[in-house]
Structure formats: structure tokens, C-alpha cells
Protein backbone atom coordinates (compact mmCIF):
# COMPACT_ATOMS: atom_id res chain seq x y z
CA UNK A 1 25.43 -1.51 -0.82
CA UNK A 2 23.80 -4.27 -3.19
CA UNK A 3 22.85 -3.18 -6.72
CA UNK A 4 18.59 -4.00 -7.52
CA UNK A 5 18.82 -7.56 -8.53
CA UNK A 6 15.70 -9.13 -10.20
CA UNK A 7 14.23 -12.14 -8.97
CA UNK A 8 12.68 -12.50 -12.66
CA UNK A 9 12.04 -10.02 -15.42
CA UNK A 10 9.17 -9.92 -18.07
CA UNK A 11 8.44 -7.48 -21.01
CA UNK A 12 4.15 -6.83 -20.38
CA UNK A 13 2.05 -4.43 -22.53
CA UNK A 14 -1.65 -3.96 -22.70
CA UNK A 15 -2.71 -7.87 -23.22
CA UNK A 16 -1.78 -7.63 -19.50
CA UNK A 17 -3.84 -4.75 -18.20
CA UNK A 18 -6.32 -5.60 -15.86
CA UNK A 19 -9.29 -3.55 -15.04
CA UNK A 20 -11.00 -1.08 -17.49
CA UNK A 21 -10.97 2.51 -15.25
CA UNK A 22 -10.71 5.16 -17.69
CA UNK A 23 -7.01 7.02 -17.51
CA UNK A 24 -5.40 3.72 -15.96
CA UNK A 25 -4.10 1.86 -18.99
CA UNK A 26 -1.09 2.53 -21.12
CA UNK A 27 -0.14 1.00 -24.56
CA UNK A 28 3.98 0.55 -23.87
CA UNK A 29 5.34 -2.44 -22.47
CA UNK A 30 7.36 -1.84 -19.31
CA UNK A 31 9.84 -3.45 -17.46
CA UNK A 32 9.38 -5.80 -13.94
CA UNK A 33 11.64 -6.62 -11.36
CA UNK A 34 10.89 -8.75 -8.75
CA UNK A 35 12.81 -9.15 -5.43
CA UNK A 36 12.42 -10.38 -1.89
CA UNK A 37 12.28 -7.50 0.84
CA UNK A 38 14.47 -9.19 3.29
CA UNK A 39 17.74 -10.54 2.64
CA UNK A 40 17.52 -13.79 4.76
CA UNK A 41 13.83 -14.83 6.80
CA UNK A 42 11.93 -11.67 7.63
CA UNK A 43 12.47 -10.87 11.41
CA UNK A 44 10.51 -12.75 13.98
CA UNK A 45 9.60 -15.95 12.23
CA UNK A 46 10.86 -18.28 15.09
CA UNK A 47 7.14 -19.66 15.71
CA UNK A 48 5.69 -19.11 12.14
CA UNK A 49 4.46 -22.70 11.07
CA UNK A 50 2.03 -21.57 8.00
CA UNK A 51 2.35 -22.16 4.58
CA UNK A 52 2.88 -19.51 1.92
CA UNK A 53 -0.07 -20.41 -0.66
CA UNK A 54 -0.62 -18.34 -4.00
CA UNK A 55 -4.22 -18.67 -5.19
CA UNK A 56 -6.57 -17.17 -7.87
CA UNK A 57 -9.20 -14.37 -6.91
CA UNK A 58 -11.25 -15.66 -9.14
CA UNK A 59 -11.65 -19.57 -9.37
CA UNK A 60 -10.90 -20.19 -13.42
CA UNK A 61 -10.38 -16.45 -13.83
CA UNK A 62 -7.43 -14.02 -15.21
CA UNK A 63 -4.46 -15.84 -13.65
CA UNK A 64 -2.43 -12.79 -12.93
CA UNK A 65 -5.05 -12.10 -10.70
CA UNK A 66 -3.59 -13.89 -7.65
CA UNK A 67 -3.97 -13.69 -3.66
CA UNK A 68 -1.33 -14.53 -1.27
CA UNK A 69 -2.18 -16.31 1.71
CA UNK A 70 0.47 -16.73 5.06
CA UNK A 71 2.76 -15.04 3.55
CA UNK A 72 6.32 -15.63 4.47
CA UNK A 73 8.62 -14.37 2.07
CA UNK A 74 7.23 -10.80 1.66
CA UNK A 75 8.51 -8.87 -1.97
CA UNK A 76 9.04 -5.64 -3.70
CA UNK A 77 7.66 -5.42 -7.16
CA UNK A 78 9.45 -2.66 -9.73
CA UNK A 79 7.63 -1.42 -12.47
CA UNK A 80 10.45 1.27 -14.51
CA UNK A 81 8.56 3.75 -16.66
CA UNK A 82 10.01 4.56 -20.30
CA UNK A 83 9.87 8.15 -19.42
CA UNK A 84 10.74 8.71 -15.91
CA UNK A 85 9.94 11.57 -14.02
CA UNK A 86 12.17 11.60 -10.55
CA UNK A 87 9.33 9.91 -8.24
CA UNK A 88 8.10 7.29 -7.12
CA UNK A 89 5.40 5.60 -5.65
CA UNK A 90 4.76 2.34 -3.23
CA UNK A 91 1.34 0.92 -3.64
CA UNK A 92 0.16 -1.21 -0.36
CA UNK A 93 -2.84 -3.84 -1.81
CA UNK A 94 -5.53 -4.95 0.34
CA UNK A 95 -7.17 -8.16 1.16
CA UNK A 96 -8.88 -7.93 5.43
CA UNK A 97 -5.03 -9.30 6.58
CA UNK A 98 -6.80 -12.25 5.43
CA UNK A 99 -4.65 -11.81 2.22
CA UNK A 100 -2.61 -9.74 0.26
CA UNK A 101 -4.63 -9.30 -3.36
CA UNK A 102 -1.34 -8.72 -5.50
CA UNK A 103 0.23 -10.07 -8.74
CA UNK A 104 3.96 -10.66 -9.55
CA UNK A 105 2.41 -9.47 -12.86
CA UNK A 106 1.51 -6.27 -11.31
CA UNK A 107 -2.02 -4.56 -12.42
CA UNK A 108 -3.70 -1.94 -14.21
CA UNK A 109 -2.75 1.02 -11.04
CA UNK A 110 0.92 0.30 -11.60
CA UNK A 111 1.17 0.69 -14.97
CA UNK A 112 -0.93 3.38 -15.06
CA UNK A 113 1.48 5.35 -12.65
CA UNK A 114 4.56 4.34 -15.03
CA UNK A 115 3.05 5.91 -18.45
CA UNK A 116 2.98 9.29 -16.24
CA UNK A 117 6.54 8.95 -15.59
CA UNK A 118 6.71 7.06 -11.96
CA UNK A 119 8.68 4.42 -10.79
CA UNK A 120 5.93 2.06 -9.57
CA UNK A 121 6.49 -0.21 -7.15
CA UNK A 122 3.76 -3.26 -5.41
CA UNK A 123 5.01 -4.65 -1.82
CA UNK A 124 3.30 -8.48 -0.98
CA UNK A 125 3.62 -8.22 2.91
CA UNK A 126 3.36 -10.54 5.68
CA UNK A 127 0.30 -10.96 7.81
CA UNK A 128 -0.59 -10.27 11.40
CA UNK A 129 -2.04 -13.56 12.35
CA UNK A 130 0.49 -15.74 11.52
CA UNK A 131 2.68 -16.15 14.71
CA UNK A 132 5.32 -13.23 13.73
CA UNK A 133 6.90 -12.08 16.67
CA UNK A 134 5.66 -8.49 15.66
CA UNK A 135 2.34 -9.28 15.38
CA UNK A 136 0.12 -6.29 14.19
CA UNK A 137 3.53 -3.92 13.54
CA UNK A 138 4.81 -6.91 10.75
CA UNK A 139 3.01 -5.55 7.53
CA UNK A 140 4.38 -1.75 9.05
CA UNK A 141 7.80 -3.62 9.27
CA UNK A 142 7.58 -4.86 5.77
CA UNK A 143 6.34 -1.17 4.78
CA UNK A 144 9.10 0.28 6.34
CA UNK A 145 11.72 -2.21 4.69
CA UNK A 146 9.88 -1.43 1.20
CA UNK A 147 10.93 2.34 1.52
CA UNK A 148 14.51 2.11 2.99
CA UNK A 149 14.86 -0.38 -0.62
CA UNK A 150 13.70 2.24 -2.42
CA UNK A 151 15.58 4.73 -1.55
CA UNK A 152 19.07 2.76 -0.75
CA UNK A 153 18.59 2.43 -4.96
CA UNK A 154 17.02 5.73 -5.44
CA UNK A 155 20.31 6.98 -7.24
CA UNK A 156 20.70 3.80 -9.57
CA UNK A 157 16.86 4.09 -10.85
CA UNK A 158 16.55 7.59 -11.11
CA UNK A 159 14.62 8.55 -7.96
CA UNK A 160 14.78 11.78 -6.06
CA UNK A 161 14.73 9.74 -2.39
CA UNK A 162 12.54 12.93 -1.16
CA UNK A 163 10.07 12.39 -4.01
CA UNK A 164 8.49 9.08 -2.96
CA UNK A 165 4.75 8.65 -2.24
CA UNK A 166 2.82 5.42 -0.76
CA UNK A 167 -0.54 4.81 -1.57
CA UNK A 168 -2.87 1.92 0.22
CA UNK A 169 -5.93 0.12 -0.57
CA UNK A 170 -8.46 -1.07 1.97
CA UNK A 171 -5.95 -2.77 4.66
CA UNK A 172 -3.67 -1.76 2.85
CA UNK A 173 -4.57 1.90 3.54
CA UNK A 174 -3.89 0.81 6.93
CA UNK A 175 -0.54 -0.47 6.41
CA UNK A 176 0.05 3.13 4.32
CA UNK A 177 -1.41 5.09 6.81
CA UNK A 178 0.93 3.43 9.44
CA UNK A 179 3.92 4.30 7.28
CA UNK A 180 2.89 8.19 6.82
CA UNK A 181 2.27 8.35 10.82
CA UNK A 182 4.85 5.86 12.24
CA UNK A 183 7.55 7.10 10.86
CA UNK A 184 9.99 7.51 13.59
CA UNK A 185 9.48 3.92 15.19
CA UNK A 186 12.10 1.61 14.20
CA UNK A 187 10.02 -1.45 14.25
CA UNK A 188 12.51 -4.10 13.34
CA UNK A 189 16.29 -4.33 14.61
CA UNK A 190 18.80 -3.11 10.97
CA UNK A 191 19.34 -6.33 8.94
CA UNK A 192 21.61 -3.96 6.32
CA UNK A 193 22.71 -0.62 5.55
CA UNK A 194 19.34 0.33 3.91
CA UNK A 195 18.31 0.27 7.07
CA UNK A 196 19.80 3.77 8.29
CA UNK A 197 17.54 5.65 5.61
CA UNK A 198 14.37 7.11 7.06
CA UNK A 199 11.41 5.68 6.23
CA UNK A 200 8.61 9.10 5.90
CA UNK A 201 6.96 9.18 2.87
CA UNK A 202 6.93 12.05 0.57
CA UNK A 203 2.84 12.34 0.48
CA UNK A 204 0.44 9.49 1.54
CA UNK A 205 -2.75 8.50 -0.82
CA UNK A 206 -5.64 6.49 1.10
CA UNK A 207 -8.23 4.69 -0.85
CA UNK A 208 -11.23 3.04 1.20
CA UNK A 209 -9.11 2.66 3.71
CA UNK A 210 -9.33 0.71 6.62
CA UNK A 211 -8.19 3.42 10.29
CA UNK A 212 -9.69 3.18 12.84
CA UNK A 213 -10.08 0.10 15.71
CA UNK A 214 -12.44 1.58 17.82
CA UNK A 215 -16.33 1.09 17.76
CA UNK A 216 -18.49 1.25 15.66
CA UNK A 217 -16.71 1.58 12.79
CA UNK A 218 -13.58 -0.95 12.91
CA UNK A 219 -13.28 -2.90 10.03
CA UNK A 220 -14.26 -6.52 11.78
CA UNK A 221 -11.96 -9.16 9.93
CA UNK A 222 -8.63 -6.21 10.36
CA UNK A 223 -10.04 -6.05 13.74
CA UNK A 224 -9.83 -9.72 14.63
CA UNK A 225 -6.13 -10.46 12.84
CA UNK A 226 -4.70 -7.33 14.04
CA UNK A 227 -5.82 -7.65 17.71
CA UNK A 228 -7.71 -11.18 18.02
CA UNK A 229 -10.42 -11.95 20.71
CA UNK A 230 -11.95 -9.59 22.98
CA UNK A 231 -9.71 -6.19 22.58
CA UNK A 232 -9.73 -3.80 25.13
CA UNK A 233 -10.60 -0.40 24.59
CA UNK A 234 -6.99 1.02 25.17
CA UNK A 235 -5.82 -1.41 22.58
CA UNK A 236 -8.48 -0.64 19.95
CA UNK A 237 -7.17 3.02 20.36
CA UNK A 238 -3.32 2.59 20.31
CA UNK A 239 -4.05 0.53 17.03
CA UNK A 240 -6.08 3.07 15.74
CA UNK A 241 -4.06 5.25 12.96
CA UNK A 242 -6.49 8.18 13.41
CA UNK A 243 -5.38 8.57 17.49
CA UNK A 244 -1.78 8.73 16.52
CA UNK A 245 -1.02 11.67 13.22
CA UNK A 246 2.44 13.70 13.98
CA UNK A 247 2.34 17.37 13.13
CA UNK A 248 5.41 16.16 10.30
CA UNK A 249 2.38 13.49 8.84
CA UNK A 250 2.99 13.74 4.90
CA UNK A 251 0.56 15.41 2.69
CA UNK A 252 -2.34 12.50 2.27
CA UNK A 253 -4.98 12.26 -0.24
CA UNK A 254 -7.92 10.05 0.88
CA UNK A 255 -10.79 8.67 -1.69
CA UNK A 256 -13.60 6.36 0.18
CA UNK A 257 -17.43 5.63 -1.06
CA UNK A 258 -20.06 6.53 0.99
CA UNK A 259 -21.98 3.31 -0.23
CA UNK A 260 -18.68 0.90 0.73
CA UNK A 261 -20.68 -2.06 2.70
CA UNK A 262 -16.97 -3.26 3.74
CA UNK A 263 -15.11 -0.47 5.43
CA UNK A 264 -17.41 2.05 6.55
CA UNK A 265 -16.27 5.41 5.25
CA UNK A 266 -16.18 6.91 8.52
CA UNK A 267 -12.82 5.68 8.32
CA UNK A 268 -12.02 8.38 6.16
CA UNK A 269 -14.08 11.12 7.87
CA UNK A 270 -11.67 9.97 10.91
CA UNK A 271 -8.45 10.21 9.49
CA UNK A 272 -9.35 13.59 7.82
CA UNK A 273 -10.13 15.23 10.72
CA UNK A 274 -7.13 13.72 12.15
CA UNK A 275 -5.04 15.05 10.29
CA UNK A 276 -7.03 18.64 9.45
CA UNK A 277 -6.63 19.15 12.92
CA UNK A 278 -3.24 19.15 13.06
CA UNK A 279 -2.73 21.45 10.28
CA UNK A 280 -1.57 18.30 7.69
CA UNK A 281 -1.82 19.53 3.73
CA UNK A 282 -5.02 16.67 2.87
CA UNK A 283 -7.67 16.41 0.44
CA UNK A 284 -10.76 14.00 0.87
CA UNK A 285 -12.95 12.80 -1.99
CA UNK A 286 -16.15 11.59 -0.77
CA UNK A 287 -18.16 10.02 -3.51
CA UNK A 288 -22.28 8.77 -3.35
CA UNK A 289 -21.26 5.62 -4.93
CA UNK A 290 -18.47 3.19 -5.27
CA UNK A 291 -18.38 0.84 -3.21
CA UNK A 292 -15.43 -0.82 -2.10
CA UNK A 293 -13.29 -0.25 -4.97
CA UNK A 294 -14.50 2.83 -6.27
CA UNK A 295 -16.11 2.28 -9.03
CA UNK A 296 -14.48 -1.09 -10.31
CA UNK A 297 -14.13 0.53 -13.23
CA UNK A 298 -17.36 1.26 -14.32
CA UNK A 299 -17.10 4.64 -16.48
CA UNK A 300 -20.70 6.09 -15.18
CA UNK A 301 -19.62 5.81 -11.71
CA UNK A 302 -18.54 8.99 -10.46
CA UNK A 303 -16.09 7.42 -8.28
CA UNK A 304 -13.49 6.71 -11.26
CA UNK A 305 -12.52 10.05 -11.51
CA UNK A 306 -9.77 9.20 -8.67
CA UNK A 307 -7.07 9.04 -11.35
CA UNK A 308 -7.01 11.70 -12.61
CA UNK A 309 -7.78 14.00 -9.06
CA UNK A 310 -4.80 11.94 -7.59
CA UNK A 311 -2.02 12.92 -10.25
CA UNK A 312 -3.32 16.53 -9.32
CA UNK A 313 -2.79 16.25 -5.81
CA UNK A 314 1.00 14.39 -6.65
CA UNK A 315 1.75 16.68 -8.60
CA UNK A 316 0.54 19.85 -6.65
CA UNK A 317 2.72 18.45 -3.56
CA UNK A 318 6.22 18.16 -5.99
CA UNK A 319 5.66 14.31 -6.43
């Protein structure tokens, strides 16, 4: 089995935090690996003619704060704590499949996972509408991938392999919510021996995510790249994460705004009752404002209070 290799290492400490949410910065300098999820070309990239572009979020703005466009050589960002604890966590950015809104760099989520003790990791995934043979299953694919990595090295870094978490962000939460429920689809032939590790998540954490694919409350841009023009009913529902929870779903912690003008929140009110209904451990935070983002970091906004409710939660479920 191959050792971790870095595709590049840097030594970052708080010049480099981005974002202001109270709890989520931390003063030590931590280590970052970067490496490429797939050995060789990600599967099904016979008719993929895009171009992989890196751009800023922000025209003239922070420039760690980067978006990926067509991606085609998905990653696996490493964040090692100084302290570790045993666990780790996968964070799954958002960005409509549009984009994947990540940094090399990492942000201010990862490292505030690695000063409690966490092996952080932040996955750059490929995108639906770019002529991969796997269409709407190749961010789950790259997902998948993500955790089998993680745990083929779990016993290098440090990691109990049954103490790993995933948490997703906007699309993101769809791509997380498709790794807590999708579990026992292989959705990509073995490239390695990482491969034969199971790919369930230890407990799932949702935040504004996007679900559902069914009307009214699909999420129109993941709508359109997941399933393009004119969707029938029966596919808006077999894409739908909400339709599909095993009874051996992970514990999942969901956080959503009921002021989010992007993805409705309904979203949320789906996949809770979802997965209340089948007797899944889950705890829903609700809050009057936040928008899509929860807060952005604005300390009167009730909404940044997720921190601090999410460690709970990890911790309460032996994460």
C-alpha cells in the first residue's frame, strides 16, 4: 500500500485564517498535504474536453480564496493537528456543481477542526456536467475515493478508521449526504487496494444543504447539472437523498437558515424527517437567520453558534 505522499507542503498560522466566526480560529501553525485522489485520470474521462480553471471568489480579493471550475484532477487536502485526537473529519465545499469553492490553502473550518485535535481533511471534486461517464454519481465517486484514502492511511496518521466523520456545505451537503446514505454502492470499478475499505462514515454533519430534487424545493442550478433539461419525476426522486436513508445511515447533524434565499431549508426539514423516521441518531438546528452560510461570521447572528453545537454532537457520537 503507498505511504501519504504530499503533492506540496506549507507551514500556515493565523495570517492565513479566513473568516472571523467566533470558536473557528486557532493561533498554531499546522501542517498541509496535498495529493491527487486518483492515481492515474479519474474514471470515466474518455469524453471530458473542459479545462480545469482555478479562479478567485472574489475579483482582487484574499487569493487563497479560490474556486475550481471543470475540474479534472480532483484532490485530498490534509490538515495534521499538533494534538491529535484519533478522528477525523472530510469536509465536502460547495459551489451549485457550478464550482467547487476550496483552497489548496485550506480555510478557517479546517483549522478550526485541527486545534480540537482532528485530522482535517478538504476534497476538490469533479463536476456533474462535464461529460464524466458517471455523470451525477462522479462527485459521490470522488467522495467515496476520499474515504477509502483516509482510511488505507488511517494507521500511519493516527486515525481510528471507525472514527471518521464527513461534513458538507450547500452541494456539498449533497455530495456528504450521498456518502452517509450510499454507502454500499460501489460506484467506480477498484483502481487500488484502498479500494476494498468501506466507505460509511462514522457520523454525517449537513450545513444548508442542498437534498432534495423534487418540486418545489430543488435547488435549481444542482438541479440542472445533476439532471439537465426537463427531468422526469422518477428521476427527480431517485436523485433525491431524502427518498433513499438506510436504517445503518450514520448519526447526522444538520444546521440550515430559515432565511437562506439559495437552498430553501426545507431541504433540511426533508432529510430530518428522513432520517427520524427511520430511527437514525440526528439533531437539526434551525436558526431565524443566516442565510446561506450561517451567519458569515457575523458574531450577533445566532446562527454562529454551529461550532461549538457541532463538536457536541462529534463528540457525543465517539468522534
Amino acid at each position: 500500500m503507498n505511504r501519504w505522499r504530499p503533492g506540496r507542503r506549507e507551514l500556515l498560522g493565523m495570517a492565513a485564517v479566513v473568516g472571523t466566526v467566533p470558536g473557528l480560529a486557532t493561533a498554531q501553525p499546522d501542517l498541509i498535504d496535498v495529493v491527487p485522489l486518483w492515481p492515474a485520470d479519474p474514471p470515466g474521462g474518455r469524453d471530458v474536453r473542459v479545462t480545469e480553471q482555478v479562479i478567485l471568489r472574489t475579483p482582487g480579493g484574499d487569493p487563497n480564496d479560490t474556486a475550481f471550475l471543470h475540474v479534472t484532477r480532483p484532490w485530498l487536502m490534509m490538515r495534521r493537528p499538533t494534538v491529535p485526537n484519533g478522528a477525523a473529519v472530510l469536509i465536502i465545499p460547495g459551489g451549485g456543481f457550478q464550482r467547487v469553492a476550496v483552497s489548496r490553502s485550506g480555510g478557517a473550518i479546517d483549522r478550526w477542526l485541527a486545534s480540537l485535535g482532528y485530522t482535517a481533511f478538504v476534497m476538490n471534486y469533479r463536476l456533474p456536467a462535464d461529460g464524466w461517464a458517471a455523470g451525477a454519481d462522479a462527485p459521490l465517486q470522488d467522495a467515496q475515493r476520499a474515504l477509502r484514502l483516509i482510511r488505507a492511511r488511517s494507521s500511519e496518521l493516527g486515525i481510528e478508521p471507525d472514527r471518521i466523520a464527513v461534513l458538507g456545505f450547500s452541494a456539498g451537503g449533497y455530495v456528504a449526504g450521498g456518502l452517509a446514505t450510499r454507502f454500499h454502492d460501489d460506484t467506480y470499478d477498484p483502481v487500488d487496494a484502498a479500494d476494498r475499505l468501506p466507505t460509511r462514515p462514522s457520523a454525517c454533519g449537513l450545513f444548508f444543504p442542498v437534498v432534495t430534487m423534487t418540486a418545489p424545493h430543488a435547488h435549481p442550478a444542482s438541479l440542472q447539472a445533476l439532471l439537465g433539461d426537463g427531468p422526469s419525476d422518477a428521476a427527480r426522486r431517485a436523485a433525491s437523498i431524502e427518498a433513499h436513508v438506510p436504517p445503518d445511515t450514520p448519526a447526522t447533524f444538520i444546521a440550515t437558515a430559515a432565511d437562506d434565499a439559495v437552498v430553501p431549508a426545507e431541504n433540511s426539514l426533508l432529510m430530518w424527517t428522513a432520517l427520524r423516521e427511520r430511527n437514525i441518531p440526528t439533531e437539526m438546528h434551525l436558526f431565524e437567520t443566516g442565510g446561506h452560510g450561517l451567519g458569515g461570521g457575523d458574531p450577533a447572528d445566532p446562527a454562529v453558534v454551529w461550532p461549538r453545537l457541532l463538536s457536541a454532537f462529534l463528540t457525543r457520537h465517539g468522534i
